[in-house]
N, C-alpha and C. Protein backbone atom coordinates (compact mmCIF):
# COMPACT_ATOMS: atom_id res chain seq x y z
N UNK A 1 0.83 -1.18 0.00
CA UNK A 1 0.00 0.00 0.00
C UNK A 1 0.88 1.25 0.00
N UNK A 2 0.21 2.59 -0.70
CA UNK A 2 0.80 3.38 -0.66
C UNK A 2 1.08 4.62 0.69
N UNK A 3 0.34 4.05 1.56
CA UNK A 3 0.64 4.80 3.04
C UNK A 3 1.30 4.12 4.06
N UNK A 4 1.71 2.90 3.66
CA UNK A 4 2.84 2.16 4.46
C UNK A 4 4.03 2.90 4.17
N UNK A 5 4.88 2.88 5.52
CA UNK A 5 6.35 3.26 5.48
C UNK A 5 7.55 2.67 5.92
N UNK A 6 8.43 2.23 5.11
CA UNK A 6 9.17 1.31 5.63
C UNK A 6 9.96 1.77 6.77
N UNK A 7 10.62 0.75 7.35
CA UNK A 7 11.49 1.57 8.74
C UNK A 7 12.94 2.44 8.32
N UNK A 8 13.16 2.10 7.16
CA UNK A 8 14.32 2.83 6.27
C UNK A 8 13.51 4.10 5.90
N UNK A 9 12.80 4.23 5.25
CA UNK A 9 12.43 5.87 4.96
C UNK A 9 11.67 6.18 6.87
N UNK A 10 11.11 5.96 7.45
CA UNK A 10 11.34 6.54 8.68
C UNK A 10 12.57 6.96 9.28
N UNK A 11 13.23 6.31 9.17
CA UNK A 11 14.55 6.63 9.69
C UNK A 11 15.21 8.08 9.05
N UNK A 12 15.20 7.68 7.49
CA UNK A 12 15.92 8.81 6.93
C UNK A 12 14.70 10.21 7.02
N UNK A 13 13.55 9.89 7.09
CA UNK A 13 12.94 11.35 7.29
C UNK A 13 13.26 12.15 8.72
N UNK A 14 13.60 11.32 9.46
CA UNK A 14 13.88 11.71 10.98
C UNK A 14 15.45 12.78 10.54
N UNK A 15 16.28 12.38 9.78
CA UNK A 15 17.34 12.82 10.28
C UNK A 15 17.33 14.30 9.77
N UNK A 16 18.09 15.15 10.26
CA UNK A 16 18.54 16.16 9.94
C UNK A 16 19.32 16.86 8.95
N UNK A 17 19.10 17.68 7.58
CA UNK A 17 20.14 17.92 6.62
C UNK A 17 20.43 19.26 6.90
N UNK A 18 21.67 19.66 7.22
CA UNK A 18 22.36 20.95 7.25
C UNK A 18 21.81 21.66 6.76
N UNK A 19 21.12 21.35 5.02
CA UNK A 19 20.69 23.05 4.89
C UNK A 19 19.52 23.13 5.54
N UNK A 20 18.92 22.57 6.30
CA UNK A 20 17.90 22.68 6.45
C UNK A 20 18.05 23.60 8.13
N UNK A 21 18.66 23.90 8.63
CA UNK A 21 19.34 24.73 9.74
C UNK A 21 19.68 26.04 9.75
N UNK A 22 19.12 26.63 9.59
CA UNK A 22 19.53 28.25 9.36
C UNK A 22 20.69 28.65 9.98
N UNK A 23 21.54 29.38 9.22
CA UNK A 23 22.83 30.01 9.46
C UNK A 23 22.59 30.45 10.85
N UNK A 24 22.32 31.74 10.85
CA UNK A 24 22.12 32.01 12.35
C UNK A 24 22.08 31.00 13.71
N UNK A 25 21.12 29.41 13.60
CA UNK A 25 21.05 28.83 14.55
C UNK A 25 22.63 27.86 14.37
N UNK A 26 23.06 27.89 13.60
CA UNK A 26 24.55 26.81 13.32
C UNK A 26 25.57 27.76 14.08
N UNK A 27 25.53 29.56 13.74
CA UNK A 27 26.23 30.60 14.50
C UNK A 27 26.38 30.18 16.03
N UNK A 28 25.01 30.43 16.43
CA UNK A 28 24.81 30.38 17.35
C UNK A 28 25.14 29.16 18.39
N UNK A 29 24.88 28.04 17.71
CA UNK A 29 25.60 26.60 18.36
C UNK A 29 26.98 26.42 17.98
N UNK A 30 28.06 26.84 17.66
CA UNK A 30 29.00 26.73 17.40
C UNK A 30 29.27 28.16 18.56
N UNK A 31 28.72 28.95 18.69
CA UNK A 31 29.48 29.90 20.09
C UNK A 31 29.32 29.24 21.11
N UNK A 32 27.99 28.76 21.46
CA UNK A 32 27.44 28.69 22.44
C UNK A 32 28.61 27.29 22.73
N UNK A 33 28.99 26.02 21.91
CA UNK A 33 29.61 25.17 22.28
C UNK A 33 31.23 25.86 22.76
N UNK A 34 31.77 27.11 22.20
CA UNK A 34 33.03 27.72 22.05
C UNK A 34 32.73 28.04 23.66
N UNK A 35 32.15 28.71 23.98
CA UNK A 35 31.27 29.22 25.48
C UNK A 35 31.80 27.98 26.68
N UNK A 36 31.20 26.68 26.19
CA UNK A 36 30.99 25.96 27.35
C UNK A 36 32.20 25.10 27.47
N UNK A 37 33.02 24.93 26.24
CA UNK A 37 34.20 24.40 26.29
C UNK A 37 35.30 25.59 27.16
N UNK A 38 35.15 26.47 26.62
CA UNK A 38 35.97 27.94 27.33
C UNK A 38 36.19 27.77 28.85
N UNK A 39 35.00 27.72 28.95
CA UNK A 39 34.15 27.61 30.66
C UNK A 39 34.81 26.06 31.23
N UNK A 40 34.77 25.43 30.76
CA UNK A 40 35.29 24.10 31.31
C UNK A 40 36.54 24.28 31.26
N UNK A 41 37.51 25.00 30.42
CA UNK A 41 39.07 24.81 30.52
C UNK A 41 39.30 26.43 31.81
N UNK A 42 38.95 26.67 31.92
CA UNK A 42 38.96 28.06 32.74
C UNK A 42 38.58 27.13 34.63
N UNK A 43 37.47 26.44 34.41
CA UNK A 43 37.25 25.32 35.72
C UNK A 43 38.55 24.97 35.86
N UNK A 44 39.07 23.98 34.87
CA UNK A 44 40.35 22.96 35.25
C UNK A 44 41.26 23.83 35.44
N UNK A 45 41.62 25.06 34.98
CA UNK A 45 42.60 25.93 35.59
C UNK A 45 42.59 26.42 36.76
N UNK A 46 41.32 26.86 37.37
CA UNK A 46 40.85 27.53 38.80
C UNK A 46 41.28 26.12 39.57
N UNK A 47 41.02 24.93 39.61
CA UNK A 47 41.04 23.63 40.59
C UNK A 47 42.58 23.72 39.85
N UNK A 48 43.08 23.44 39.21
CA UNK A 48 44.61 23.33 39.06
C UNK A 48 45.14 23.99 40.48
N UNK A 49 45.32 25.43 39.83
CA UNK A 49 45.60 26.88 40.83
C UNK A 49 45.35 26.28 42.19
N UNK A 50 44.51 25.98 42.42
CA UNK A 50 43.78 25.76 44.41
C UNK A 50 44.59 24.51 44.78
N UNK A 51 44.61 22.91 43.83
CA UNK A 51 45.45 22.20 43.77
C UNK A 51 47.06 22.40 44.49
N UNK A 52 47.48 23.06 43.51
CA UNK A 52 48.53 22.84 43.79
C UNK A 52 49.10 24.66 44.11
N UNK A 53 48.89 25.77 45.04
CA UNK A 53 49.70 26.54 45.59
C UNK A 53 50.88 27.36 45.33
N UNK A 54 51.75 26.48 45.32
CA UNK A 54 53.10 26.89 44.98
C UNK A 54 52.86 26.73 43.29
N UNK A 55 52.39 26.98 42.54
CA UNK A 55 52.10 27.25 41.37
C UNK A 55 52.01 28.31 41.14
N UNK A 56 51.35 29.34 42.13
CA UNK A 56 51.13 30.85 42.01
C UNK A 56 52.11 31.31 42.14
N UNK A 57 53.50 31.28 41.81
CA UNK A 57 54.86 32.02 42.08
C UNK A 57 54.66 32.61 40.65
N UNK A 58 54.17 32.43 39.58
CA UNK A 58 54.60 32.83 38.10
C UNK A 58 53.47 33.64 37.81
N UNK A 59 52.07 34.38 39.30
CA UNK A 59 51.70 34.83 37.95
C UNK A 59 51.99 36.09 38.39
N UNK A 60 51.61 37.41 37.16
CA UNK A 60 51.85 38.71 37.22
C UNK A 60 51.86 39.63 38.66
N UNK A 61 52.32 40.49 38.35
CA UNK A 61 52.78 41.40 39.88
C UNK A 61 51.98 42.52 39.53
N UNK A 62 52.79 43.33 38.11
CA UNK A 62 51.98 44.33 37.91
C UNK A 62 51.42 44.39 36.99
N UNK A 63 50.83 45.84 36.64
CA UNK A 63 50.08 46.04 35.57
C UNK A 63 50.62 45.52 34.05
N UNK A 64 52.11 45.51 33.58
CA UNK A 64 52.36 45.34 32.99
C UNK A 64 52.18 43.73 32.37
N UNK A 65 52.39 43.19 33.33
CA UNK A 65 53.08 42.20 33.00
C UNK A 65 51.56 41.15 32.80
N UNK A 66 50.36 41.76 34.04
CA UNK A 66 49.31 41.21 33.87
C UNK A 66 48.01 41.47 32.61
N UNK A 67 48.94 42.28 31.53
CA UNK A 67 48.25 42.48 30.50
C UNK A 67 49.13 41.79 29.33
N UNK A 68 50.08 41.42 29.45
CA UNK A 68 50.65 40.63 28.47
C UNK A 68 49.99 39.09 28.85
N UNK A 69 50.22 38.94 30.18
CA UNK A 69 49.66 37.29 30.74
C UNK A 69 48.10 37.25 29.53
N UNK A 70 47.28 38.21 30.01
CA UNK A 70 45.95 37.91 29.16
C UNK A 70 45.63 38.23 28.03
N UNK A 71 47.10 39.04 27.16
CA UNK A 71 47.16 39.08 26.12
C UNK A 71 47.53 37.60 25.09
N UNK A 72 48.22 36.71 25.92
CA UNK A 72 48.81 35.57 25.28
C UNK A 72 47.61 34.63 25.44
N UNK A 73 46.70 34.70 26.55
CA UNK A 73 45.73 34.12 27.14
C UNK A 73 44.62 34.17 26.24
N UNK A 74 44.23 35.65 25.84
CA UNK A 74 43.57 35.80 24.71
C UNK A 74 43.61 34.95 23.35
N UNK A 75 44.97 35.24 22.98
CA UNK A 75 45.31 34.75 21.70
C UNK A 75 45.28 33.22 21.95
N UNK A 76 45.66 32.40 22.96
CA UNK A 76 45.77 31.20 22.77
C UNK A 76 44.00 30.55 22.83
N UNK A 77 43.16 31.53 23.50
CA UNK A 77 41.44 30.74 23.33
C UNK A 77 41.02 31.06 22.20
N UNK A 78 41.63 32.32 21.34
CA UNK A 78 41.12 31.96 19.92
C UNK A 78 41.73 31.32 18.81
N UNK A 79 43.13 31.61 18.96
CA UNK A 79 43.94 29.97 18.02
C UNK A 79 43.40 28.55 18.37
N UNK A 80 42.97 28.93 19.56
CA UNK A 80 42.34 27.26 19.79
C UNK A 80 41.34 27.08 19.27
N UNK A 81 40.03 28.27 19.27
CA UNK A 81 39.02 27.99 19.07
C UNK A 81 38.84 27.96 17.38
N UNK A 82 39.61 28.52 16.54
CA UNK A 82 39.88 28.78 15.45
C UNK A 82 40.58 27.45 15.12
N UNK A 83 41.83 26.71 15.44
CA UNK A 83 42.06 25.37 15.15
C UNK A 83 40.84 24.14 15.04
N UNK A 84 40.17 24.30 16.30
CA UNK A 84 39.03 22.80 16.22
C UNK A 84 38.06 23.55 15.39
N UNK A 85 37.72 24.97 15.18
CA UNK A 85 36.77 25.21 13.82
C UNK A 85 37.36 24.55 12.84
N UNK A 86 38.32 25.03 12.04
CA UNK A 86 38.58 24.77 10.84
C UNK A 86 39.32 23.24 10.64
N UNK A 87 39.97 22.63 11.42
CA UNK A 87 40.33 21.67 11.26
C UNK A 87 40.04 20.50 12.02
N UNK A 88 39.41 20.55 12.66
CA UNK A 88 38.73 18.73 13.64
C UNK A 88 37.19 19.04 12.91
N UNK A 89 37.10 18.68 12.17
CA UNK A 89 34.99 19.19 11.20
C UNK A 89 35.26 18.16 11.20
């Protein structure tokens, strides 16, 4: 009959095709994942830090030096985040 459906076309109507996702919501899940990964490596650094103490000998004193620290800090969460964009797809 023609209103039977096999479990193969159920299946494939279920799935999802990219274009079918509007730019904006793909934007938006690709920050929002950049967000929560960020947030989780920023955790393991705070429990690192508390961990282990005598670790805090290296960081900045003054102004200077604590704007280069988050200048490199900067650059390394978006080379990162820019590496697993373009190359782990």
């Amino acid at each position: 009959m023609a209103t039977e459906m096999r479990e193969s076309d159920e299946i494939q109507s279920c799935e999802v095709h990219e274009s079918s996702v509007p730019k904006w919501q793909r934007f938006f899940e690709i920050v929002f994942g950049f967000l929560a990964k960020s947030s989780m490596v920023v955790v393991g650094l705070v429990v690192f830090v508390l961990s282990f103490p005598e670790s805090l000998a290296g960081i900045p004193t003054t102004k200077k030096e604590f704007l280069i620290f988050l200048l490199f800090g900067i650059i390394g969460v978006i080379g990162t985040g820019l590496l697993f964009y373009f190359h782990i797809r």
